[in-house]
C-alpha atoms as a PDB file:
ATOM      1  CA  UNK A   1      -9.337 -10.102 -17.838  1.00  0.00           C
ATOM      2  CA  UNK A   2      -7.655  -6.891 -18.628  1.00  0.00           C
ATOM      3  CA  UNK A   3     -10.746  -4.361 -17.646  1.00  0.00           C
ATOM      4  CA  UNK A   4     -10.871  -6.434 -14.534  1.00  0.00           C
ATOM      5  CA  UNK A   5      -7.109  -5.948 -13.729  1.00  0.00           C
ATOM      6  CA  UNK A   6      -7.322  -2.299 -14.761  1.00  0.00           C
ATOM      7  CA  UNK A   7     -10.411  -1.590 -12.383  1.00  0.00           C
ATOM      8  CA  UNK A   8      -8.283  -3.413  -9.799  1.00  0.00           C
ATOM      9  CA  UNK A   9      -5.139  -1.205 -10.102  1.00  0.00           C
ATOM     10  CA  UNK A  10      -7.262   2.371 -10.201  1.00  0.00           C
ATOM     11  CA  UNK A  11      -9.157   0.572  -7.098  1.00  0.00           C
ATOM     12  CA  UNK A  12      -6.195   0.308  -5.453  1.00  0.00           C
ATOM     13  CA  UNK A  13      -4.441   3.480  -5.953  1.00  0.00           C
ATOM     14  CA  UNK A  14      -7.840   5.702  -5.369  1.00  0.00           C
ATOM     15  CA  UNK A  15      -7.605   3.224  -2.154  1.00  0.00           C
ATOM     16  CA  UNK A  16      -4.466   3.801  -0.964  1.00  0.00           C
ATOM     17  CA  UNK A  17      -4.507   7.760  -1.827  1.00  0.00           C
ATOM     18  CA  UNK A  18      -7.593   8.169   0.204  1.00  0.00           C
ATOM     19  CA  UNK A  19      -6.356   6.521   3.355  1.00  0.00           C
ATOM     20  CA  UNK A  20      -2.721   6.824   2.844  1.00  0.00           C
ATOM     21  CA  UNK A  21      -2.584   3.171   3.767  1.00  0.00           C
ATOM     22  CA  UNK A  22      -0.048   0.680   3.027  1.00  0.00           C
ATOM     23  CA  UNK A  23       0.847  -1.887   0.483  1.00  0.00           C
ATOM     24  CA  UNK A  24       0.358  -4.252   3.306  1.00  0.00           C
ATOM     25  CA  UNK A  25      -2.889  -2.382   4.843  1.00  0.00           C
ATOM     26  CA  UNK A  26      -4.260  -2.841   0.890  1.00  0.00           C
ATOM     27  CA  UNK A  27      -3.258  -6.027  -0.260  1.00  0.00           C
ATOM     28  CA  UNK A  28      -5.398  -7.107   3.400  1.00  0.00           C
ATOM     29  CA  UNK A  29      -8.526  -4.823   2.411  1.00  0.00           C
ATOM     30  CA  UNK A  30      -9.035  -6.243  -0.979  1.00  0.00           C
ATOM     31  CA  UNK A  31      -8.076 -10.114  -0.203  1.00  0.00           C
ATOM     32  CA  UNK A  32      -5.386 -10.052  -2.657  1.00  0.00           C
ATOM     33  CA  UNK A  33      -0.879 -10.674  -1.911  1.00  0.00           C
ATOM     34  CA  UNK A  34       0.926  -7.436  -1.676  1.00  0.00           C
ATOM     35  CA  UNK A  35       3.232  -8.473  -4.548  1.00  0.00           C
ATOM     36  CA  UNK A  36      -0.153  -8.024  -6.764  1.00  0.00           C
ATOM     37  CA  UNK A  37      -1.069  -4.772  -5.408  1.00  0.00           C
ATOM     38  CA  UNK A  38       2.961  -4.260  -6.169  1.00  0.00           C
ATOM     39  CA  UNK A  39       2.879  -5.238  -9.748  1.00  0.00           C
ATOM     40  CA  UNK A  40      -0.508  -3.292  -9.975  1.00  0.00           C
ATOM     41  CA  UNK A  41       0.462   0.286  -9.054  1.00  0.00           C
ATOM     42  CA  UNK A  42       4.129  -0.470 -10.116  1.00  0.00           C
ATOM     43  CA  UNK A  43       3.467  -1.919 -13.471  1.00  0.00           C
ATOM     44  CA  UNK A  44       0.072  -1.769 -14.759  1.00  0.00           C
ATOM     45  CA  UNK A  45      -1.173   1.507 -13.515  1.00  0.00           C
ATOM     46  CA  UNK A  46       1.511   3.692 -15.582  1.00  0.00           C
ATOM     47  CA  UNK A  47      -0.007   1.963 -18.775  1.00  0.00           C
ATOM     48  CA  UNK A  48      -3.543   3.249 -17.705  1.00  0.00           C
ATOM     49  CA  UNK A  49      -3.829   6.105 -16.050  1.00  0.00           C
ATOM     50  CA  UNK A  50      -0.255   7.997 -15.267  1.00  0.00           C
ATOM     51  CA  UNK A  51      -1.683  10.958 -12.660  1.00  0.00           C
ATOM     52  CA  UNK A  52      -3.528   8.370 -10.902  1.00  0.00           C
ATOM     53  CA  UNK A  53      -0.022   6.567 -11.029  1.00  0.00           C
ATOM     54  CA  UNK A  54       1.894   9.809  -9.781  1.00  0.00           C
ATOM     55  CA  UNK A  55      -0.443  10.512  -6.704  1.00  0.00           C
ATOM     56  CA  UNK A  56      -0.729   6.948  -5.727  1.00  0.00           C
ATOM     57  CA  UNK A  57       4.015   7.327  -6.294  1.00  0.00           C
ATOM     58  CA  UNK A  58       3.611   9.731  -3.535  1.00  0.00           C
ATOM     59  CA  UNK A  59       1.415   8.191  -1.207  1.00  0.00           C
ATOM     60  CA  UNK A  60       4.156   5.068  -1.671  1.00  0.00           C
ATOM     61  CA  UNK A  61       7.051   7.134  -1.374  1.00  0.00           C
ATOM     62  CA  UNK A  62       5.878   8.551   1.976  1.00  0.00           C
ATOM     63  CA  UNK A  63       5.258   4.892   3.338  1.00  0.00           C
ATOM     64  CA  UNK A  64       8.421   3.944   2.303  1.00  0.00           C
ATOM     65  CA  UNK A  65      10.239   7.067   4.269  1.00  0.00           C
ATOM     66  CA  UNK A  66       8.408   5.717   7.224  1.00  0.00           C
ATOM     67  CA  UNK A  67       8.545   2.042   7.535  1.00  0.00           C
ATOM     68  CA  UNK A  68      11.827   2.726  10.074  1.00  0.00           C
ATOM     69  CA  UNK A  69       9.840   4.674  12.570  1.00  0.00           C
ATOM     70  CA  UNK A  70       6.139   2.074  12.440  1.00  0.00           C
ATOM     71  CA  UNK A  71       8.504  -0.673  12.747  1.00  0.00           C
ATOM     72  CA  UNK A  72      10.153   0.833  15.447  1.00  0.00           C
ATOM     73  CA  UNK A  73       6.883   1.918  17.256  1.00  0.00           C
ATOM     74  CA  UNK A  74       5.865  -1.835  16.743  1.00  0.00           C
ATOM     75  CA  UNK A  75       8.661  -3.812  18.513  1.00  0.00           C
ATOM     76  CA  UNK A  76       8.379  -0.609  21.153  1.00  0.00           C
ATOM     77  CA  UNK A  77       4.494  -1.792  21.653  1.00  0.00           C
ATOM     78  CA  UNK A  78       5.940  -5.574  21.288  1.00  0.00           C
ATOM     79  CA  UNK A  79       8.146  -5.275  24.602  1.00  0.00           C
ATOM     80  CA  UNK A  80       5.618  -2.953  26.480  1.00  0.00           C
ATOM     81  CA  UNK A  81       3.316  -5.172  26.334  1.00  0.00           C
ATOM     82  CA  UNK A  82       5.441  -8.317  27.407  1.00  0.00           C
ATOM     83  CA  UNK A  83       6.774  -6.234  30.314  1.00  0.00           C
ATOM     84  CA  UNK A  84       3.419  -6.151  32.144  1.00  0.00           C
ATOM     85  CA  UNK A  85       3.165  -9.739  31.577  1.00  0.00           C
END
């Protein structure tokens, strides 16, 4: 069980530092809740490989910095689109 959870977590970071995607975008691509891929790259990663951990920190850390201005752009998209209706 632990080799599978430790494939999971590098999975996931390699994942998410390739496409810069989201906790959300990669809890959806691997079927799995995003307080998993959380506790993955949060908790379990440090233990088992810390520069994967540090890129994957980054990626995170940008997404977080962000999340004002997608969720902005969404509820922008959200009213354009029920204007036209």
């Amino acid at each position: 069980m632990a080799d599978t959870m430790k494939e999971r977590a590098c999975e996931l970071a390699v994942y998410i530092i390739e496409t810069g995607a989201t906790v959300r975008a990669a809890a959806q691509k691997f079927g799995i809740s995003k307080s998993t891929v959380h506790k993955d790259l949060s908790q379990r990663l440090p233990r088992y490989n810390k520069i994967l951990y540090i890129q994957v920190r980054r990626v995170l850390d940008l997404n977080k910095a962000q999340r004002h201005i997608r969720g902005g752009l969404a509820t922008r998209k959200k009213y354009q689109l029920q204007k036209k209706k």
